[in-house]
N, C-alpha and C. Protein backbone atom coordinates (compact mmCIF):
# COMPACT_ATOMS: atom_id res chain seq x y z
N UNK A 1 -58.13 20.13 4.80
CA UNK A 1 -59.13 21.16 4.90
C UNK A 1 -59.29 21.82 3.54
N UNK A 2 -60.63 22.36 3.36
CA UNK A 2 -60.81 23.22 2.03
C UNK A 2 -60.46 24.05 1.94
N UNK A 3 -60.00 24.56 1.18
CA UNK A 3 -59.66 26.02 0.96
C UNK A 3 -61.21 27.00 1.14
N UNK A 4 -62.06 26.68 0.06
CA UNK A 4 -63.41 27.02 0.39
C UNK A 4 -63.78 27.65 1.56
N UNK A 5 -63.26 26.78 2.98
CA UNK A 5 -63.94 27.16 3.79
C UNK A 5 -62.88 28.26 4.84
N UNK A 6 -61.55 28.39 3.91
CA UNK A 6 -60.99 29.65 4.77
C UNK A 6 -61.62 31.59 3.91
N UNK A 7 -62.19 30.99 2.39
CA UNK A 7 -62.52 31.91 1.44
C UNK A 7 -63.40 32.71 2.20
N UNK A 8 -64.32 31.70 3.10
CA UNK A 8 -65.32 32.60 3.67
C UNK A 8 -65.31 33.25 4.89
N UNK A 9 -64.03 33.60 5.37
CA UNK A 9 -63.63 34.32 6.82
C UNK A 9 -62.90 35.14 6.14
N UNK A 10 -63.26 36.76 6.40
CA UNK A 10 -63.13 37.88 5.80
C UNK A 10 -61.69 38.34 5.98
N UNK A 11 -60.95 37.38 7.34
CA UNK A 11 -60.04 37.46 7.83
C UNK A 11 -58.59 37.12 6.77
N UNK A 12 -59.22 36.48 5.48
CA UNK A 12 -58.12 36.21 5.20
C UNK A 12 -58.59 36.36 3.57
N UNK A 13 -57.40 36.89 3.10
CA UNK A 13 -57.20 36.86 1.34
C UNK A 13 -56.65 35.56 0.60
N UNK A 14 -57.70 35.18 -0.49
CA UNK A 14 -56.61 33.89 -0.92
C UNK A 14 -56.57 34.30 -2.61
N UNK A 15 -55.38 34.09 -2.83
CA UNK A 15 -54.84 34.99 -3.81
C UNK A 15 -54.11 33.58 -4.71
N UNK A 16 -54.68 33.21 -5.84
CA UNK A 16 -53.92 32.29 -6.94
C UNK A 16 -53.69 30.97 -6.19
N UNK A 17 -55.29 30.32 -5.66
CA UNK A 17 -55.11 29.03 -5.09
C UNK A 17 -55.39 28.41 -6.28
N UNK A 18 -55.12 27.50 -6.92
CA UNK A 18 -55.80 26.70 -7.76
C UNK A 18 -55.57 25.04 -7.13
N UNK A 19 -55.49 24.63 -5.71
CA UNK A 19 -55.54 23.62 -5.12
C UNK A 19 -56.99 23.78 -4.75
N UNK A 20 -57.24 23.04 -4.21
CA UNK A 20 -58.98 22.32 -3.79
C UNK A 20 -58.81 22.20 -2.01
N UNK A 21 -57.92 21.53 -1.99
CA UNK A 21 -57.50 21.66 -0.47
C UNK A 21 -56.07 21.33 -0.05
N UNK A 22 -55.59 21.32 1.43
CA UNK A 22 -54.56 20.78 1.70
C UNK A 22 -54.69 19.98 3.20
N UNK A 23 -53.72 18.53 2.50
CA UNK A 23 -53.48 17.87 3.67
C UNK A 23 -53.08 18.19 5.22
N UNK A 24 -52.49 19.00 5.53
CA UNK A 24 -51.86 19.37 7.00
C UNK A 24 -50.98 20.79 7.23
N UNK A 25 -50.59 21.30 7.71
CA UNK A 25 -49.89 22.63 7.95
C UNK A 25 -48.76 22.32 8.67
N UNK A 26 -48.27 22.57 8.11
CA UNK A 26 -46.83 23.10 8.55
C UNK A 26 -46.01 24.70 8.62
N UNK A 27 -44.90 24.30 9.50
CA UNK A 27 -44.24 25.57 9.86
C UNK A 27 -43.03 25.54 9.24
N UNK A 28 -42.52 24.08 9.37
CA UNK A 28 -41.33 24.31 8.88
C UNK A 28 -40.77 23.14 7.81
N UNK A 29 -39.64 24.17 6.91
CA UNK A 29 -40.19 23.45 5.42
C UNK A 29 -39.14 22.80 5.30
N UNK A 30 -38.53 21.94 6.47
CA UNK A 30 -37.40 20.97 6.35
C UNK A 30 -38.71 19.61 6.50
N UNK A 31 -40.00 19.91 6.64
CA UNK A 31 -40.92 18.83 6.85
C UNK A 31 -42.23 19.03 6.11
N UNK A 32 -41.99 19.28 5.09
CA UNK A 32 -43.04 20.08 3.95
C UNK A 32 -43.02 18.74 3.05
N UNK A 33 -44.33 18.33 2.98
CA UNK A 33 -44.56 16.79 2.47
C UNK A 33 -45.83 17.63 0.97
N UNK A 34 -45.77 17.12 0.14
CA UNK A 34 -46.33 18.20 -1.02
C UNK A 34 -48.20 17.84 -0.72
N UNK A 35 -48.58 19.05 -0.59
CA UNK A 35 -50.86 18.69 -0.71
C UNK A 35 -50.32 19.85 1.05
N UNK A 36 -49.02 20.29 1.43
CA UNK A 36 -49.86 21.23 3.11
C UNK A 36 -49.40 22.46 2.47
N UNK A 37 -50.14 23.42 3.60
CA UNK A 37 -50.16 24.52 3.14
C UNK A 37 -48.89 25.06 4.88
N UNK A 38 -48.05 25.67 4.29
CA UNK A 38 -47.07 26.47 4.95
C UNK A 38 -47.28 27.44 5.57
N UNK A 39 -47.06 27.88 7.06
CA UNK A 39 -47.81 28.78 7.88
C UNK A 39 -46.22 29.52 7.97
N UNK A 40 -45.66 30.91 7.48
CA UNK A 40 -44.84 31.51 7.43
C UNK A 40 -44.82 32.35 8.97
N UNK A 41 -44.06 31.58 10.03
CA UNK A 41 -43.99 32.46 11.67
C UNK A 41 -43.02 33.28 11.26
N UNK A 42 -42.87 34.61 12.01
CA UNK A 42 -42.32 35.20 12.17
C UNK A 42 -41.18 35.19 13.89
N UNK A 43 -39.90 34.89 14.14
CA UNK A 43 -39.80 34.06 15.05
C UNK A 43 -38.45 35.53 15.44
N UNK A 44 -38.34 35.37 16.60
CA UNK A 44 -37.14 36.40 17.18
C UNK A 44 -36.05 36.16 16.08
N UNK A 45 -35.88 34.71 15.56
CA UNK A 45 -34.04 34.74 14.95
C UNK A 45 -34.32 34.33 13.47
N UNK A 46 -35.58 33.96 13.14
CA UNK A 46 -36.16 33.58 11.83
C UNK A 46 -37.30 33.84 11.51
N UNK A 47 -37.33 34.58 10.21
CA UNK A 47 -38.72 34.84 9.54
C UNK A 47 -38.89 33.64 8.28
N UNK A 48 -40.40 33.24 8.76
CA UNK A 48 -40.60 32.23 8.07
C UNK A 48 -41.04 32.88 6.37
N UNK A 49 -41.17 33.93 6.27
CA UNK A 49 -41.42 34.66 4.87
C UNK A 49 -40.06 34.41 3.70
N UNK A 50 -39.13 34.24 4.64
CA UNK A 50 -37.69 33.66 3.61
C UNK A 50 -38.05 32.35 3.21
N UNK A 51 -38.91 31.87 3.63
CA UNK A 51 -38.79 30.27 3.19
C UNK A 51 -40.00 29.92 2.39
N UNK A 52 -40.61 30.79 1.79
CA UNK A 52 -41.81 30.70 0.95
C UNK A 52 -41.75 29.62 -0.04
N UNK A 53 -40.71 30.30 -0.92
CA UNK A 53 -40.15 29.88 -1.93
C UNK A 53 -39.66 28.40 -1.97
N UNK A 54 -39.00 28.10 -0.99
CA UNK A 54 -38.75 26.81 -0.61
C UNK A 54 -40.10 25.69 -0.30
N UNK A 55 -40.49 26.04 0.30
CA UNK A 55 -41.98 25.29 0.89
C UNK A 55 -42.43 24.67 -0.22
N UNK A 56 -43.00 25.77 -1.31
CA UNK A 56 -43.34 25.74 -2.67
C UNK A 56 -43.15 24.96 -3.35
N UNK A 57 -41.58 24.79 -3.38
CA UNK A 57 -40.87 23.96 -4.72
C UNK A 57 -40.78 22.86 -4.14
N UNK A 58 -41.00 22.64 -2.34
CA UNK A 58 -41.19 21.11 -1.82
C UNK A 58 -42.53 20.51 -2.12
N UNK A 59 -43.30 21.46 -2.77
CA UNK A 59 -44.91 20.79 -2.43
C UNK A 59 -46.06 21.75 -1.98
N UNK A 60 -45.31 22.43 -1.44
CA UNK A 60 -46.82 23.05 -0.66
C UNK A 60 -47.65 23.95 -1.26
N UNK A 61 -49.28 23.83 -1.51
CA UNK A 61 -49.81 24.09 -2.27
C UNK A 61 -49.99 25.58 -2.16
N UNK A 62 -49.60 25.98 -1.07
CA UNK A 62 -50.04 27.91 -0.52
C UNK A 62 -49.13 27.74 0.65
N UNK A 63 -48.57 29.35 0.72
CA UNK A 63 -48.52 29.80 2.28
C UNK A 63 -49.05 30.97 2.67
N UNK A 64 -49.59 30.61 3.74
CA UNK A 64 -50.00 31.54 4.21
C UNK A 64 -48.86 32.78 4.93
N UNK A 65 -49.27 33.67 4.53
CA UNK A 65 -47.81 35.25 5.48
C UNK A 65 -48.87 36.06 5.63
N UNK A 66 -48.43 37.44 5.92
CA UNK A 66 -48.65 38.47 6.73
C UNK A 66 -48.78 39.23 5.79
N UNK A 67 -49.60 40.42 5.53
CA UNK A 67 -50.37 41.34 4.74
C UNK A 67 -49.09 42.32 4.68
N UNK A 68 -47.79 42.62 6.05
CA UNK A 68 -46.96 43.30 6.22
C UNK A 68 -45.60 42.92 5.11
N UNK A 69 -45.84 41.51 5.24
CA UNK A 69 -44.67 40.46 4.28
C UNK A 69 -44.78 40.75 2.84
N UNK A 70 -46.11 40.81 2.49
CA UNK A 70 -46.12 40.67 1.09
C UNK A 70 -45.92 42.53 1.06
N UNK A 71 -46.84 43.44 1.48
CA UNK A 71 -45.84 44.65 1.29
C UNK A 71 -44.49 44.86 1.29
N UNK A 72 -43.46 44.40 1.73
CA UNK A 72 -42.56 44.38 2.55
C UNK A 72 -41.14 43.29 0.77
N UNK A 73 -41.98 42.51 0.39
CA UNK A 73 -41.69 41.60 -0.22
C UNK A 73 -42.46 41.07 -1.42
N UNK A 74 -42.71 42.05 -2.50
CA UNK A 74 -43.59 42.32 -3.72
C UNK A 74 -43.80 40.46 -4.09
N UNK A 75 -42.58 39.70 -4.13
CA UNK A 75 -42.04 39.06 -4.54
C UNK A 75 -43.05 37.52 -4.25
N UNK A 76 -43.34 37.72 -3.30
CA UNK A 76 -44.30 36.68 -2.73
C UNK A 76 -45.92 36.17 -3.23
N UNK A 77 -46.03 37.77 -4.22
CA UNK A 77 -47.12 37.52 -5.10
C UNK A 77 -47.19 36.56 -6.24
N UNK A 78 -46.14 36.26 -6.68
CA UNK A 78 -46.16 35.20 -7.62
C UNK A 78 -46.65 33.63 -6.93
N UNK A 79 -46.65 33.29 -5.61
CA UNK A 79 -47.24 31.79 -5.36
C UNK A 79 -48.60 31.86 -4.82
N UNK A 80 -49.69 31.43 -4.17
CA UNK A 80 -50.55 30.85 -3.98
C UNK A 80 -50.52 31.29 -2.39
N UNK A 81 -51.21 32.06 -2.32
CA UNK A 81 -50.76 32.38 -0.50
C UNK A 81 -52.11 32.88 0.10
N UNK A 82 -52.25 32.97 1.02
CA UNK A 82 -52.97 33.09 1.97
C UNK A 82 -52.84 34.33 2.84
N UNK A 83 -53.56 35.33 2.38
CA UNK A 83 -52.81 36.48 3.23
C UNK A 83 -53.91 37.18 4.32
N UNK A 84 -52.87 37.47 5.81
CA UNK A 84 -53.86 37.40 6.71
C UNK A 84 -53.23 38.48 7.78
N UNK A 85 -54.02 39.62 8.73
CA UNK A 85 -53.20 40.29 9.44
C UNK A 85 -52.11 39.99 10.24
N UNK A 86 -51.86 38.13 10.65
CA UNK A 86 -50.99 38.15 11.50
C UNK A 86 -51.08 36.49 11.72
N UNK A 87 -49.46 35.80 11.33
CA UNK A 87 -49.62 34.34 11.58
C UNK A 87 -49.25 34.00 12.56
């Protein structure tokens, strides 16, 4: 999918994409194949916002987190993310 075409749903911020698109989405980055973009869940026993960083250095061109995460976690501004009220 394009990136392009998430730019234009007001719903979401894309912040330092310089990919064109990505192959597939994923959740979890023990299966992060490099061209998907990383969907950071927030889960009862795991927050997927710890694993940004990881995703990243496997490949993944953006992740997408939570508008609460990146407040929460200054730190997340340095990659390519996708930021949205709620993944």
């Amino acid at each position: 999918m394009k990136f392009e075409y998430l730019s234009r749903d007001r719903r979401f911020i894309l912040q330092r994409i310089s990919a064109e698109k990505f192959t597939r989405l994923s959740i979890d980055t023990r299966e992060i194949n490099p061209g998907d973009l990383f969907c950071a869940l927030k889960g009862e026993k795991t927050d997927g916002h710890e694993f940004v960083d990881e995703a990243i250095s496997k490949g993944a061109v953006a992740a997408m987190v939570t508008e609460e995460a990146v407040r929460q976690k200054p730190a997340l501004k340095k990659h390519p993310l996708i930021i949205c009220s709620d993944t």
